[in-house]
N, C-alpha and C. Protein backbone atom coordinates (compact mmCIF):
# COMPACT_ATOMS: atom_id res chain seq x y z
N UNK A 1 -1.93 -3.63 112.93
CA UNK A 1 -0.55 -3.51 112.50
C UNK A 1 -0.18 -2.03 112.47
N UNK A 2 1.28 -1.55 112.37
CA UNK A 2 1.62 -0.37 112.61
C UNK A 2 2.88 -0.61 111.40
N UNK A 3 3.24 0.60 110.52
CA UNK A 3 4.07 0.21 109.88
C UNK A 3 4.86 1.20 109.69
N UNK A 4 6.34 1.16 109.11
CA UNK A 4 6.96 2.14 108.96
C UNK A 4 6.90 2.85 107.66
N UNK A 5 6.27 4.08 107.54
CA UNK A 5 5.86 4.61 106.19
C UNK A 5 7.16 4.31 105.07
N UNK A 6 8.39 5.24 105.66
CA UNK A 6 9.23 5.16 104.46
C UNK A 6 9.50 3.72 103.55
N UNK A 7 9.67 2.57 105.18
CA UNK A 7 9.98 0.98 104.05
C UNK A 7 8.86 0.52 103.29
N UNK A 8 7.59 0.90 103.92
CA UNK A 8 6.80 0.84 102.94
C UNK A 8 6.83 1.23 101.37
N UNK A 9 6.60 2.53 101.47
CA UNK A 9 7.15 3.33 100.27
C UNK A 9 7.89 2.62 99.64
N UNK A 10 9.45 2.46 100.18
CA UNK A 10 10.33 1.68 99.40
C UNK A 10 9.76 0.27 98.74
N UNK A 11 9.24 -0.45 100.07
CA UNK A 11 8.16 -1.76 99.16
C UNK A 11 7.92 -1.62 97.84
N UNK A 12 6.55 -0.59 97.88
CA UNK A 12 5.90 -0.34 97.02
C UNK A 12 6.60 0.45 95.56
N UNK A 13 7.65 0.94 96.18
CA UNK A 13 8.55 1.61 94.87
C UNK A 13 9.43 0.14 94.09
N UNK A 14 9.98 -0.81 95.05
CA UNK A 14 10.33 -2.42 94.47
C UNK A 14 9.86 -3.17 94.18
N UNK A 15 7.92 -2.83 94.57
CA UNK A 15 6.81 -3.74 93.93
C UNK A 15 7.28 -5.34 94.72
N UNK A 16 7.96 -4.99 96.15
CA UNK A 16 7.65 -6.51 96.90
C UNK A 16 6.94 -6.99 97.17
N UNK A 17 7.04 -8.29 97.39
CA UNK A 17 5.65 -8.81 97.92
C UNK A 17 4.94 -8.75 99.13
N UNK A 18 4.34 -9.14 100.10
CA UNK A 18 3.79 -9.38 101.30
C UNK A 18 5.31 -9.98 102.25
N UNK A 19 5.42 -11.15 102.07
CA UNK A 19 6.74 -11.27 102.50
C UNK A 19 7.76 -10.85 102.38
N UNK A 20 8.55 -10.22 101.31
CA UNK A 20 9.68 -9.48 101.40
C UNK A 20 9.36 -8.54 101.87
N UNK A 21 7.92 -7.55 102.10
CA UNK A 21 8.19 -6.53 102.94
C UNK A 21 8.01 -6.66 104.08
N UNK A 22 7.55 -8.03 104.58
CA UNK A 22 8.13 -8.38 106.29
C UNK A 22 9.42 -8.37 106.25
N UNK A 23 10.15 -9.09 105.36
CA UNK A 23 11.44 -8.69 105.47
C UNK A 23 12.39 -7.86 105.79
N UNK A 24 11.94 -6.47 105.20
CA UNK A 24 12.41 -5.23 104.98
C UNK A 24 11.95 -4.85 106.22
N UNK A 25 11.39 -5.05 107.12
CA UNK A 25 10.74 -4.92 108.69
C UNK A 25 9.51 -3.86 108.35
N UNK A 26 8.50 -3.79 106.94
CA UNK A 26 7.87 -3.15 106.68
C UNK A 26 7.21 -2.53 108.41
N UNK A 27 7.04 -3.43 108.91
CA UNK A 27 5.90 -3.55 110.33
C UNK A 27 6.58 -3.43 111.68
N UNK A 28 6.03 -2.21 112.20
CA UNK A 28 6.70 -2.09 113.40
C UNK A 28 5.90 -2.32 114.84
N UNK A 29 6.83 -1.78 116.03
CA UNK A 29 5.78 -1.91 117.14
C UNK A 29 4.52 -1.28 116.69
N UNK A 30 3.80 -1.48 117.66
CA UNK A 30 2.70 -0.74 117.23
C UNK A 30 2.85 0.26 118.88
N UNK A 31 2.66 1.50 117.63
CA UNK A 31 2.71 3.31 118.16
C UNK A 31 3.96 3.70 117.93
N UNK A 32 5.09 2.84 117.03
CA UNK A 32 6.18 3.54 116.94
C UNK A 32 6.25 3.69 115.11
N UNK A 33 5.27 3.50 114.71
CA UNK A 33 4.95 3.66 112.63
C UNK A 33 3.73 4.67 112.89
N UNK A 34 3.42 5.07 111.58
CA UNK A 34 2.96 5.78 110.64
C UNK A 34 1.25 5.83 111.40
N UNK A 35 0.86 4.83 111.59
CA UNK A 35 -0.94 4.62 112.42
C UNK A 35 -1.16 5.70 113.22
N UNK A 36 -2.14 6.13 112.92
CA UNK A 36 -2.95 7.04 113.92
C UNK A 36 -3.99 6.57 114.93
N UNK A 37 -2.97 5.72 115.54
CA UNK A 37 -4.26 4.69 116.93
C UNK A 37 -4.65 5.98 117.49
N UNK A 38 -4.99 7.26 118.12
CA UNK A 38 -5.24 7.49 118.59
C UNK A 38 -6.90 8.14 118.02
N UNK A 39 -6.41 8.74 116.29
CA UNK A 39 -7.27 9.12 115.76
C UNK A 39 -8.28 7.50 115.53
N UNK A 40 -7.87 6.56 115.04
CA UNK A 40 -8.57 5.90 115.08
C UNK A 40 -9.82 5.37 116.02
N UNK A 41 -9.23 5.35 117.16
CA UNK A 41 -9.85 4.69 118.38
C UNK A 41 -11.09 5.99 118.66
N UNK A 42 -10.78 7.45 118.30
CA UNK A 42 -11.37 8.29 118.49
C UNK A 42 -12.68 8.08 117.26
N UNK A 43 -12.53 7.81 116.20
CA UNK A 43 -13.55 7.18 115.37
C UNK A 43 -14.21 6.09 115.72
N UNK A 44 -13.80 5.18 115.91
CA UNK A 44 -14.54 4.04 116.73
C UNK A 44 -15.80 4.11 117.58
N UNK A 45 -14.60 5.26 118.48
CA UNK A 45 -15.83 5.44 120.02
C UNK A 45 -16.79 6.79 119.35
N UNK A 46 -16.61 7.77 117.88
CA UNK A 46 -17.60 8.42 117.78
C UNK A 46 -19.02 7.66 116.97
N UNK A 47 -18.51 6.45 116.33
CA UNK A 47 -19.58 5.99 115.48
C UNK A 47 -20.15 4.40 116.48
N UNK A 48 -19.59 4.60 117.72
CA UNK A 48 -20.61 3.64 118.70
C UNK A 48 -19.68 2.32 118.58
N UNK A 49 -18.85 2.30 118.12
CA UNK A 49 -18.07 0.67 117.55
C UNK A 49 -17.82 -0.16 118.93
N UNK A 50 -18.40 -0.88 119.28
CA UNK A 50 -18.39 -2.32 120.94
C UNK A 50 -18.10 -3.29 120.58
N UNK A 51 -17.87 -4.03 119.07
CA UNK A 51 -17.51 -5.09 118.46
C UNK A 51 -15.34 -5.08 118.93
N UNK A 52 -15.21 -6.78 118.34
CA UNK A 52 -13.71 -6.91 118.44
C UNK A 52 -12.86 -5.65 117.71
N UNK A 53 -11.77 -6.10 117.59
CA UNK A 53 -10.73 -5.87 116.96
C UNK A 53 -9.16 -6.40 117.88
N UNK A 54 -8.48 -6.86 116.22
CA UNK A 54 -7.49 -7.62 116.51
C UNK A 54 -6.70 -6.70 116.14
N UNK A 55 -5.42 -7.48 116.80
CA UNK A 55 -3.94 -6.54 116.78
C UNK A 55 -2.93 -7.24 116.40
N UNK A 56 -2.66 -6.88 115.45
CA UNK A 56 -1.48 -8.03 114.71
C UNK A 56 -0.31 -7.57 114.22
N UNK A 57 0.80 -8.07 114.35
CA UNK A 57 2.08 -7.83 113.82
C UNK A 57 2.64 -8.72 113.42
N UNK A 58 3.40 -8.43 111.93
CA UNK A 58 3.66 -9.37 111.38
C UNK A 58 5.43 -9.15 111.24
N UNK A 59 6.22 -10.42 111.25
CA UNK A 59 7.67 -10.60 111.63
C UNK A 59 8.03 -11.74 110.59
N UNK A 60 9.37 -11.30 110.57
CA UNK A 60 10.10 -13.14 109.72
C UNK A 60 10.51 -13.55 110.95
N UNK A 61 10.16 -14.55 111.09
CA UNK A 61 10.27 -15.77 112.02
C UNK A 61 12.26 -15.82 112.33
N UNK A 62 12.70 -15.78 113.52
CA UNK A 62 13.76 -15.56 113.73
C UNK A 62 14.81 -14.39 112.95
N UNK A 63 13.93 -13.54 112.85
CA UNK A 63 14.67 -12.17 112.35
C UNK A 63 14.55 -11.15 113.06
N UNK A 64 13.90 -11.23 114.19
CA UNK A 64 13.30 -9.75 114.92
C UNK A 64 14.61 -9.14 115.59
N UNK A 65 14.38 -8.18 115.64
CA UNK A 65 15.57 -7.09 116.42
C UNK A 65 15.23 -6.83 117.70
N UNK A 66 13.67 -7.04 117.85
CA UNK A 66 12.92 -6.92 119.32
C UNK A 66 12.19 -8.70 119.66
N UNK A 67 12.25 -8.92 120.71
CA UNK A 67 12.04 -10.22 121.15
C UNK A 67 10.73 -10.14 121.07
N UNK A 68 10.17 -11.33 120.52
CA UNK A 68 8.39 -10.94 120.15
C UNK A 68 7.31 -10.71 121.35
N UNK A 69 8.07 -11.37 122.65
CA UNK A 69 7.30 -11.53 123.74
C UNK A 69 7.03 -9.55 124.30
N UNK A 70 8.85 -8.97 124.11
CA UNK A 70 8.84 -7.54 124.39
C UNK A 70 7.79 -6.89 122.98
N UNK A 71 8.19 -7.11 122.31
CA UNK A 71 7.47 -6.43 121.20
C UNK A 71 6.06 -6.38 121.44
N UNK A 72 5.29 -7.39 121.85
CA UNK A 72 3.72 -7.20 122.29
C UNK A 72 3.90 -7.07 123.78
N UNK A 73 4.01 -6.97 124.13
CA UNK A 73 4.53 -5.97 125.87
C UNK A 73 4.57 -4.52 125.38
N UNK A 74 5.15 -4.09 124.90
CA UNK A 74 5.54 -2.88 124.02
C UNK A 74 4.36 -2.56 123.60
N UNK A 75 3.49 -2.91 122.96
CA UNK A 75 2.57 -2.74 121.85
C UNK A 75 1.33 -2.45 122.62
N UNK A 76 0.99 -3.43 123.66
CA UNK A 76 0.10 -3.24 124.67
C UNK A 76 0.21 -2.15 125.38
N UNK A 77 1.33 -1.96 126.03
CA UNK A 77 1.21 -0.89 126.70
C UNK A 77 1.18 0.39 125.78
N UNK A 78 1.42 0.39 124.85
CA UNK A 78 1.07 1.90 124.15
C UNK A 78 -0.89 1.41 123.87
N UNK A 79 -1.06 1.13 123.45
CA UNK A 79 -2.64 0.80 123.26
C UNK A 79 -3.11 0.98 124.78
N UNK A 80 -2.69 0.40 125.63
CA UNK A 80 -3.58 0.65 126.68
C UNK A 80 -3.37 2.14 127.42
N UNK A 81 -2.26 2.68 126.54
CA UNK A 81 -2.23 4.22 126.68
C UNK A 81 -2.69 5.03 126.49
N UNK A 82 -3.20 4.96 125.22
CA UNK A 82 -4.46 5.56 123.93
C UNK A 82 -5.85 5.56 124.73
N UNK A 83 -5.68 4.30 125.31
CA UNK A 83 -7.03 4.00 126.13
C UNK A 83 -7.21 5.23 127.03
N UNK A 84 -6.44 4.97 128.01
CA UNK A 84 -6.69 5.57 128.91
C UNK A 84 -6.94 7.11 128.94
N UNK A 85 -5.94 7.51 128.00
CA UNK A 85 -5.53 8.66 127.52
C UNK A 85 -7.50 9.55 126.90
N UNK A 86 -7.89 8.63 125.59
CA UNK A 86 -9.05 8.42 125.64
C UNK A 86 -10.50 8.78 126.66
N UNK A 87 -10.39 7.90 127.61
CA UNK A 87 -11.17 8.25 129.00
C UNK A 87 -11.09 9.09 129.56
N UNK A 88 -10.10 9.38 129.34
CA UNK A 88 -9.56 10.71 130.57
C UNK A 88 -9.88 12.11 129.80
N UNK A 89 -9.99 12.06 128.20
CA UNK A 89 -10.61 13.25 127.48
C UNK A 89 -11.87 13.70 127.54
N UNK A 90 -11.83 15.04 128.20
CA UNK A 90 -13.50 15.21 128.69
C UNK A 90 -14.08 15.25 127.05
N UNK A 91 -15.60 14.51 127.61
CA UNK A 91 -16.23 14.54 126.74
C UNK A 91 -16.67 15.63 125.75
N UNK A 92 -17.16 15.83 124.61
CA UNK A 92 -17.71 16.60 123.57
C UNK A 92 -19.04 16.92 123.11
């Protein structure tokens, strides 16, 4: 998940719940919030990590502003950006 710091904040300053801060669109594309996929993925690959990981975004069901199909189109292609981006960093 990727989220937008400030609605967060606000969340957490209204003490909402899990669902009202889907509401509030706490959760955004992913690479356009607050996440550091890049730093992350860079931790991963320094401590050996070859196991899954899932990618999830969470929405109110007929509320999106982005069509969910674009939204993970969107989301992928920034991740598989990181990737590449990643590989292409000479090693250390």
């Amino acid at each position: 998940k990727d989220v937008d710091k400030k609605i967060l904040e606000e969340a957490r300053r209204k003490k909402l719940n899990f669902e009202q801060a889907i509401e509030e669109k706490v959760f955004t594309i992913i690479g356009q919030g607050s996440i550091d996929f890049p730093g992350l993925f860079k931790l991963l690959d320094k401590n050996n990590y070859s196991g899954w990981m899932v990618i999830e975004q969470d929405v109110k069901f007929g509320a999106t502003v982005v069509p969910p199909a674009e939204s993970v189109a969107a989301s992928l292609r920034y991740l598989h950006g990181v990737v590449r981006d990643l590989e292409a960093a000479p090693a250390r």
